[in-house]
PDB file of N, CA and C in Angstrom:
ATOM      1  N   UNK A   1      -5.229  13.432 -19.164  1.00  0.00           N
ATOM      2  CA  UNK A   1      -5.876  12.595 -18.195  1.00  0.00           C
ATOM      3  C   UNK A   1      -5.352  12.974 -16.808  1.00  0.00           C
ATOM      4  N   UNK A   2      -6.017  13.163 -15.986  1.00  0.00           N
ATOM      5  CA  UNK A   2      -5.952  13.386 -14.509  1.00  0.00           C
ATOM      6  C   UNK A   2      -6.146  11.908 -13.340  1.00  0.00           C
ATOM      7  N   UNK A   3      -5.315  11.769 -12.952  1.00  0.00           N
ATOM      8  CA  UNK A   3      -5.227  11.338 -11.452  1.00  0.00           C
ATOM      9  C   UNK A   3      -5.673  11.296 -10.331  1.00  0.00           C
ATOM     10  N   UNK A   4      -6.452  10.658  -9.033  1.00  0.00           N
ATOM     11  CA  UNK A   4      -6.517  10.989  -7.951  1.00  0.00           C
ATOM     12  C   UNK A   4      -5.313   9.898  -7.255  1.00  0.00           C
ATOM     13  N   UNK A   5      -4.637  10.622  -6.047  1.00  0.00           N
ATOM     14  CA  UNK A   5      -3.650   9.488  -6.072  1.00  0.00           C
ATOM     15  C   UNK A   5      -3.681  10.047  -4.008  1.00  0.00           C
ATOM     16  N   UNK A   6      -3.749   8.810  -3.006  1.00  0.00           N
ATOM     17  CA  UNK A   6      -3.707   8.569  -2.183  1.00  0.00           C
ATOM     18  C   UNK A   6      -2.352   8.875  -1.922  1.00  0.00           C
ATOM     19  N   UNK A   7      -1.675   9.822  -1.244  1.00  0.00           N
ATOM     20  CA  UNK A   7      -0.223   9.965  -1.229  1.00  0.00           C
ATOM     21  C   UNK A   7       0.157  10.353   0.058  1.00  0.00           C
ATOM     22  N   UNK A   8       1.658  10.426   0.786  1.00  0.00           N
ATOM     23  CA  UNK A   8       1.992  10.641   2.174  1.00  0.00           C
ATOM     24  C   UNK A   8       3.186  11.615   1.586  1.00  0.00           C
ATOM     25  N   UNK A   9       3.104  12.786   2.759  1.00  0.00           N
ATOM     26  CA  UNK A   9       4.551  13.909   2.232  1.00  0.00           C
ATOM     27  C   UNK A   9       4.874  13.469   3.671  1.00  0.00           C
ATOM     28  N   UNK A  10       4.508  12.809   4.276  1.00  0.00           N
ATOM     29  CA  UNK A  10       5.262  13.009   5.819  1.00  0.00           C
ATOM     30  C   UNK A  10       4.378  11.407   6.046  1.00  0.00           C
ATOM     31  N   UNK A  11       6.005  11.301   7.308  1.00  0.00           N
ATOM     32  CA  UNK A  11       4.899   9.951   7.961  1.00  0.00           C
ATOM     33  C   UNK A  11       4.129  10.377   9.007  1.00  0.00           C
ATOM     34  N   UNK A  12       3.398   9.224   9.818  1.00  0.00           N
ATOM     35  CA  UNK A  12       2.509   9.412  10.718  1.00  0.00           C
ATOM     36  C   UNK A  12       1.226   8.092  10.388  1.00  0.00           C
ATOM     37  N   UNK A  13       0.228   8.875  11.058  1.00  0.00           N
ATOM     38  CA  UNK A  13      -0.728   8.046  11.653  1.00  0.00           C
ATOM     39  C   UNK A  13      -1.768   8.012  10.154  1.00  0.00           C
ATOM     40  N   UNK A  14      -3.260   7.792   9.774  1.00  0.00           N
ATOM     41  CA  UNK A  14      -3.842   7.638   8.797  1.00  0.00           C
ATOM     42  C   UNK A  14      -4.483   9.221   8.560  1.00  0.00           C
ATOM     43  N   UNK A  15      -4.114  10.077   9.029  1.00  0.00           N
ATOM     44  CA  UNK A  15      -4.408  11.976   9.039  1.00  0.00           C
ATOM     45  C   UNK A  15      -3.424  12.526   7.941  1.00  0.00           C
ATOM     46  N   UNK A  16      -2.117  11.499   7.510  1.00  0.00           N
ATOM     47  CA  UNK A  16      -1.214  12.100   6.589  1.00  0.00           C
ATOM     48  C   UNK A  16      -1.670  11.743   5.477  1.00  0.00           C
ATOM     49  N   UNK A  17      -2.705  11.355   5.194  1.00  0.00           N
ATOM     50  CA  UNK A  17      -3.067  10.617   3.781  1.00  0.00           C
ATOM     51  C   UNK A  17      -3.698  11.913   3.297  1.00  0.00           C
ATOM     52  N   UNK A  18      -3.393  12.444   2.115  1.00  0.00           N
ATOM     53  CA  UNK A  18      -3.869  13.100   1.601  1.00  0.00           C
ATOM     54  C   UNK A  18      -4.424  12.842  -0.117  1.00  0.00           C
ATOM     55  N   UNK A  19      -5.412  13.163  -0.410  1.00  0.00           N
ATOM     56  CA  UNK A  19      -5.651  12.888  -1.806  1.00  0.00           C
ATOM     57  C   UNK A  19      -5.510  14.171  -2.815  1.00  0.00           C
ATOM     58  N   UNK A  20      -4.903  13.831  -3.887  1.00  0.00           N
ATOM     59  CA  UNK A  20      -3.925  14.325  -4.375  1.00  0.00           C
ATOM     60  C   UNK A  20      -4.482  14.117  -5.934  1.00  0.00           C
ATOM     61  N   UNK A  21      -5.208  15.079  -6.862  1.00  0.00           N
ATOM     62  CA  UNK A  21      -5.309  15.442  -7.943  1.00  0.00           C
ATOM     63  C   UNK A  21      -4.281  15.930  -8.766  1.00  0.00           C
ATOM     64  N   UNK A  22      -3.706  14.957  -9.807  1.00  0.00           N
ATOM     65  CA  UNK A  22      -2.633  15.005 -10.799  1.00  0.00           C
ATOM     66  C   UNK A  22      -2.775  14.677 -11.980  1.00  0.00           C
ATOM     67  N   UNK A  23      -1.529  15.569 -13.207  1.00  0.00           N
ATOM     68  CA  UNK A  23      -2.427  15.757 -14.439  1.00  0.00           C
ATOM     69  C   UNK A  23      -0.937  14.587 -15.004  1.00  0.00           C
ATOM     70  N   UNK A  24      -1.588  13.767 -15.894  1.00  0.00           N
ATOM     71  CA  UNK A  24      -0.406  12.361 -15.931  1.00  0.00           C
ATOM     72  C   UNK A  24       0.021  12.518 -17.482  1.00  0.00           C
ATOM     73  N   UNK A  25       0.950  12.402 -17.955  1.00  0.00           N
ATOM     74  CA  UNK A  25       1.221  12.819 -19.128  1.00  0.00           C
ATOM     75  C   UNK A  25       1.829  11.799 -19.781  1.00  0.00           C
ATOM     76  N   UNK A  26       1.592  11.443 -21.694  1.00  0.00           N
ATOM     77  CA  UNK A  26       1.147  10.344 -21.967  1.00  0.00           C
ATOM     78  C   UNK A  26       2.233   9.594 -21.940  1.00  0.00           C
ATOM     79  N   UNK A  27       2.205   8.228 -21.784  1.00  0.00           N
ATOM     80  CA  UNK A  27       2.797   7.131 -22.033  1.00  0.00           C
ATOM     81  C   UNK A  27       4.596   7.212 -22.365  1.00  0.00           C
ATOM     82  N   UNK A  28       5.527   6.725 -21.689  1.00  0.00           N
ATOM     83  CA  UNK A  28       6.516   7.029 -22.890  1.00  0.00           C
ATOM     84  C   UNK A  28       7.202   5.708 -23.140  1.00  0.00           C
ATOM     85  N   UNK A  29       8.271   5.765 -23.764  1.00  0.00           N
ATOM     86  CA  UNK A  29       8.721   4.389 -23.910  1.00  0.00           C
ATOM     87  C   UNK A  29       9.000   3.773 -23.387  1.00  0.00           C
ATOM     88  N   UNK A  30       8.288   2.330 -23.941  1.00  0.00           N
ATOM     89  CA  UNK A  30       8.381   1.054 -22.348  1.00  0.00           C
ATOM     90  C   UNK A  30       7.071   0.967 -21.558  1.00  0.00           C
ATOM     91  N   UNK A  31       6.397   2.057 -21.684  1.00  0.00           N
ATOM     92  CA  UNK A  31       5.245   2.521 -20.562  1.00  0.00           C
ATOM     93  C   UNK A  31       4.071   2.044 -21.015  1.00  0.00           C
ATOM     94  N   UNK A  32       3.212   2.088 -19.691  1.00  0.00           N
ATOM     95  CA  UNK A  32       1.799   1.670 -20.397  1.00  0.00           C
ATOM     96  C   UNK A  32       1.168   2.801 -19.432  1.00  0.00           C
ATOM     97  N   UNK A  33      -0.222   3.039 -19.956  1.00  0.00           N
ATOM     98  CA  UNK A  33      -1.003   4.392 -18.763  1.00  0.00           C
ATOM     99  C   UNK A  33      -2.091   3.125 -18.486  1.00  0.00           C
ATOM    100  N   UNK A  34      -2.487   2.883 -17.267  1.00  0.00           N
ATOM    101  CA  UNK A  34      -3.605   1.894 -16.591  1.00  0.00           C
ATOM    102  C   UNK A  34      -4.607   2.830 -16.132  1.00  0.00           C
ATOM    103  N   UNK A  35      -5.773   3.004 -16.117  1.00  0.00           N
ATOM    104  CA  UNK A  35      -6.933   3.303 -15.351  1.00  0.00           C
ATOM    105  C   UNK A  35      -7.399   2.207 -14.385  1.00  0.00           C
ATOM    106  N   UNK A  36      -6.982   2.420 -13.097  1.00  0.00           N
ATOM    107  CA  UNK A  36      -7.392   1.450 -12.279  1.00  0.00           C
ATOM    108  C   UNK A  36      -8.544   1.503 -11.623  1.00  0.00           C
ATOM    109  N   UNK A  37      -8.975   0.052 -11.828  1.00  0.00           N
ATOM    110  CA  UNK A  37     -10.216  -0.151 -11.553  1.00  0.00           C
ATOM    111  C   UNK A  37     -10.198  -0.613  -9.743  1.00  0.00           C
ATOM    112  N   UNK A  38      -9.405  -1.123  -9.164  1.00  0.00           N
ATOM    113  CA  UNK A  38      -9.424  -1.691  -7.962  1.00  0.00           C
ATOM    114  C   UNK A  38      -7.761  -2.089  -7.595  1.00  0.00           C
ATOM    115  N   UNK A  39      -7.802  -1.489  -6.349  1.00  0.00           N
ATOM    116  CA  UNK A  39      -6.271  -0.850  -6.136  1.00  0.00           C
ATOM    117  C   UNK A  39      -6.331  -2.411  -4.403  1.00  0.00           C
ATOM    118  N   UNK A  40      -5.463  -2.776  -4.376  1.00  0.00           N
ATOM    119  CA  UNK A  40      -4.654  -3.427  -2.823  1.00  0.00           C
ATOM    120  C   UNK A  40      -4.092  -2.671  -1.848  1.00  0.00           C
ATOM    121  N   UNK A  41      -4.532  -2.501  -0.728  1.00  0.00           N
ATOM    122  CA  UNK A  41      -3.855  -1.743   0.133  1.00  0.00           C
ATOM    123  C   UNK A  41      -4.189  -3.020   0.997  1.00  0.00           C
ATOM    124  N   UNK A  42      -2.360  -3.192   1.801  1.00  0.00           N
ATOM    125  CA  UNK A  42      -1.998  -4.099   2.850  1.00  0.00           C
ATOM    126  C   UNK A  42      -1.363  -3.413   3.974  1.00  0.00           C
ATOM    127  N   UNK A  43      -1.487  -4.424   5.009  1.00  0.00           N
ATOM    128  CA  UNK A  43      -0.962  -4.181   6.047  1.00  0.00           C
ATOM    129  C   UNK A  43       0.343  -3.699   6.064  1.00  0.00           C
ATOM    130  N   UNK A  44       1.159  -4.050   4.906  1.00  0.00           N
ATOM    131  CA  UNK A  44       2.359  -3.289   4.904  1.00  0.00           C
ATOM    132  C   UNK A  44       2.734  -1.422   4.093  1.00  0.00           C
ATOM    133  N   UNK A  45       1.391  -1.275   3.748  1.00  0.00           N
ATOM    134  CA  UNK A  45       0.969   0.025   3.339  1.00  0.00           C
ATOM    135  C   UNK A  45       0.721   0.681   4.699  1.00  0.00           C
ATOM    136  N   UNK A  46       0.890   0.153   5.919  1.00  0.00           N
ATOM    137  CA  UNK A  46       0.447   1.069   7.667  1.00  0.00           C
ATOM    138  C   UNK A  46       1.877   0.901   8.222  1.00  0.00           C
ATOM    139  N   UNK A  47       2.985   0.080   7.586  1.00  0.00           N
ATOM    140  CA  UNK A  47       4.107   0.145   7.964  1.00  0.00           C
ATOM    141  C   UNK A  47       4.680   1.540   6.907  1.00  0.00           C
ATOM    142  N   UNK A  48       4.672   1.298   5.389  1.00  0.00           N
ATOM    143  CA  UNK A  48       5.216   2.814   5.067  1.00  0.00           C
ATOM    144  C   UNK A  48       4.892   4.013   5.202  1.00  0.00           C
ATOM    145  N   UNK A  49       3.195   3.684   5.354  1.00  0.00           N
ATOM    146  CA  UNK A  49       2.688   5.531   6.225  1.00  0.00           C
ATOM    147  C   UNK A  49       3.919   6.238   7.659  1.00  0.00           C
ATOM    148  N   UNK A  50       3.522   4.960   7.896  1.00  0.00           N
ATOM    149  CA  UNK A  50       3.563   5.542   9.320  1.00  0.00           C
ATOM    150  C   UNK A  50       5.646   5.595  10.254  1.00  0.00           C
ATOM    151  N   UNK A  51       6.066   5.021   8.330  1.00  0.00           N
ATOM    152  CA  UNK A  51       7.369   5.067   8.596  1.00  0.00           C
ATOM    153  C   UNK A  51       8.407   3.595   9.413  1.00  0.00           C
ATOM    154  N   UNK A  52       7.684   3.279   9.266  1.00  0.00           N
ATOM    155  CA  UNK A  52       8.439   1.422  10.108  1.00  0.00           C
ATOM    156  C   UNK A  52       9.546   1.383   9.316  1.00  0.00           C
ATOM    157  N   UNK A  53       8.681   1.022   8.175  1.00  0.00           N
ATOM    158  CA  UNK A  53       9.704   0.810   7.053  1.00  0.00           C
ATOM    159  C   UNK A  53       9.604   2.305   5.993  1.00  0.00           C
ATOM    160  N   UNK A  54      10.235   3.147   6.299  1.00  0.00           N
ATOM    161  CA  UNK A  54      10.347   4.511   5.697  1.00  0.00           C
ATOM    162  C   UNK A  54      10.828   4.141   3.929  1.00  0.00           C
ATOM    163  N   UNK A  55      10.412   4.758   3.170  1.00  0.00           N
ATOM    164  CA  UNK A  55      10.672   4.936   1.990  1.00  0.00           C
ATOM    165  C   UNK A  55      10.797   6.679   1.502  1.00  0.00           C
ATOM    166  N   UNK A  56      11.381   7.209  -0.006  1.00  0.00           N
ATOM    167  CA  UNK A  56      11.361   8.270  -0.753  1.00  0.00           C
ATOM    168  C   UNK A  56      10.056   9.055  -0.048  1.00  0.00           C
ATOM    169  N   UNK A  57       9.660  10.508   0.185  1.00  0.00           N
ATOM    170  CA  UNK A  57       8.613  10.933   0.061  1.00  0.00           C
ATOM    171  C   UNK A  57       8.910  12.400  -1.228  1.00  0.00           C
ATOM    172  N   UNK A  58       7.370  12.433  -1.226  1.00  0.00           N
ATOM    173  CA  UNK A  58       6.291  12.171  -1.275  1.00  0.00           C
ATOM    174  C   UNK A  58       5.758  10.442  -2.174  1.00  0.00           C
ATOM    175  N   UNK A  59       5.159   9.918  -1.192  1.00  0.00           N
ATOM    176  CA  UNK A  59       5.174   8.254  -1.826  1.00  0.00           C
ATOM    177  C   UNK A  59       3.100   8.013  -1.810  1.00  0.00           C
ATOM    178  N   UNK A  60       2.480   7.481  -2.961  1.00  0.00           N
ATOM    179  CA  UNK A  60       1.460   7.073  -3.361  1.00  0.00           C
ATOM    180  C   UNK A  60       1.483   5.760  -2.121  1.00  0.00           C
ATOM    181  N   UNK A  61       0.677   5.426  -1.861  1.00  0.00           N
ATOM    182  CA  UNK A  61      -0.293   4.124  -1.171  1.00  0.00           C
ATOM    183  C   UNK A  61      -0.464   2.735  -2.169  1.00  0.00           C
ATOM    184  N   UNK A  62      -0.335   1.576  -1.595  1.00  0.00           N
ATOM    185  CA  UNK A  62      -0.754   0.500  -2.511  1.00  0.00           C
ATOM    186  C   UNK A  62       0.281   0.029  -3.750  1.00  0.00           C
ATOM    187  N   UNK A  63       0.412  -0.927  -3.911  1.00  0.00           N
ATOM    188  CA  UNK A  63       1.160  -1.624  -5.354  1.00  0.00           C
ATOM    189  C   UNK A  63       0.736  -2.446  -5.912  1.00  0.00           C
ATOM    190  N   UNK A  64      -0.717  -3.128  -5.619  1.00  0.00           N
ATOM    191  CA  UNK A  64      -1.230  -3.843  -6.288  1.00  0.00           C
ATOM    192  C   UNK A  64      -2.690  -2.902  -6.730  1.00  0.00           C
ATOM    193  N   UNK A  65      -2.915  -3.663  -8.018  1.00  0.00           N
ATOM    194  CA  UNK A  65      -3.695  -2.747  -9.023  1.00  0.00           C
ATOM    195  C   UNK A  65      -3.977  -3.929 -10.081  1.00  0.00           C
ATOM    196  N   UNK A  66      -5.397  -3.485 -10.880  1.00  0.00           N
ATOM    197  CA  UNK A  66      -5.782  -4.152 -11.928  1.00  0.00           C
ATOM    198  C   UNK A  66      -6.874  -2.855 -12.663  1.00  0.00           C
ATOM    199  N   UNK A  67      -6.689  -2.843 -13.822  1.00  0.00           N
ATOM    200  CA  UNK A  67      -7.554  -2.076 -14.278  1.00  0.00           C
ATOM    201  C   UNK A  67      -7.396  -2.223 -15.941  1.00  0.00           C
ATOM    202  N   UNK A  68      -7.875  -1.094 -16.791  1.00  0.00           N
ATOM    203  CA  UNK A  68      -8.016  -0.952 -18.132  1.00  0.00           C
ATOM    204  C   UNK A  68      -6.806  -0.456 -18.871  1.00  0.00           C
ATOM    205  N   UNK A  69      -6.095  -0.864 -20.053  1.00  0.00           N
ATOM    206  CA  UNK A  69      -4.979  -0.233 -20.669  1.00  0.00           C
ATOM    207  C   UNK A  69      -5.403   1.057 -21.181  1.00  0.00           C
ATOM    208  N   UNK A  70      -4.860   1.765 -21.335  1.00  0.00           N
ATOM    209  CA  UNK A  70      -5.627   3.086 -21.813  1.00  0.00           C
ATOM    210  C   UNK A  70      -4.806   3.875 -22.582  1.00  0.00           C
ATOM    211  N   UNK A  71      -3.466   3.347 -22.771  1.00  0.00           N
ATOM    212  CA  UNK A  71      -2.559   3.960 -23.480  1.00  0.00           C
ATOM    213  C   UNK A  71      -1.006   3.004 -23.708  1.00  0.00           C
ATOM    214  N   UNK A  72      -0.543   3.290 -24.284  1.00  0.00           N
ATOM    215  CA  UNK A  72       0.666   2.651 -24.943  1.00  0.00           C
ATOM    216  C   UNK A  72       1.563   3.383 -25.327  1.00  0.00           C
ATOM    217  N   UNK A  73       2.789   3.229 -24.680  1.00  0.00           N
ATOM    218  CA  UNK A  73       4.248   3.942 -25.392  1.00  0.00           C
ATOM    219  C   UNK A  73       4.704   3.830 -26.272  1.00  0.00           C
ATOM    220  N   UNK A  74       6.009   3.814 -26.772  1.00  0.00           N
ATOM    221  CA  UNK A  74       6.585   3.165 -28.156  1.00  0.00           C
ATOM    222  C   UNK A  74       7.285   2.096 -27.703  1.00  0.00           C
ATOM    223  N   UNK A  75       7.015   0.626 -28.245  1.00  0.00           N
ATOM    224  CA  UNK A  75       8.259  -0.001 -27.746  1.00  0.00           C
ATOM    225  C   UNK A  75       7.740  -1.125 -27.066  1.00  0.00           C
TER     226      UNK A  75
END
């Protein structure tokens, strides 16, 4: 299963957003794989782009999510 994933390697303005095709590999223990159907992006997603509040890079967009289970780990 493949990925598209909204991601930042650098901060800056909304030009660092790049979309980002990734191949996700299955489930492991503890884990669940989600197909998301409808993702949250907040105002505090324009503070970690753009570095206010800097986090790890390369960092995905958004933390809220709802979608379909699609896989299961052990456990």
């Amino acid at each position: 299963m493949t990925a598209l994933t909204a991601r930042i390697e650098r901060f800056g303005g909304p030009e660092v957003i790049e979309w980002v095709e990734e191949a996700l590999p299955p489930p492991g223990p503890g884990e669940v794989l989600v197909r998301t159907r409808a993702v949250g992006l907040n105002f505090i997603d324009t503070y970690h782009r753009s570095g206010v509040y800097p986090g790890p890079l390369p960092a995905g967009l958004g933390v809220e999510g709802a979608g379909v289970v699609e896989g299961v780990g052990e456990g």
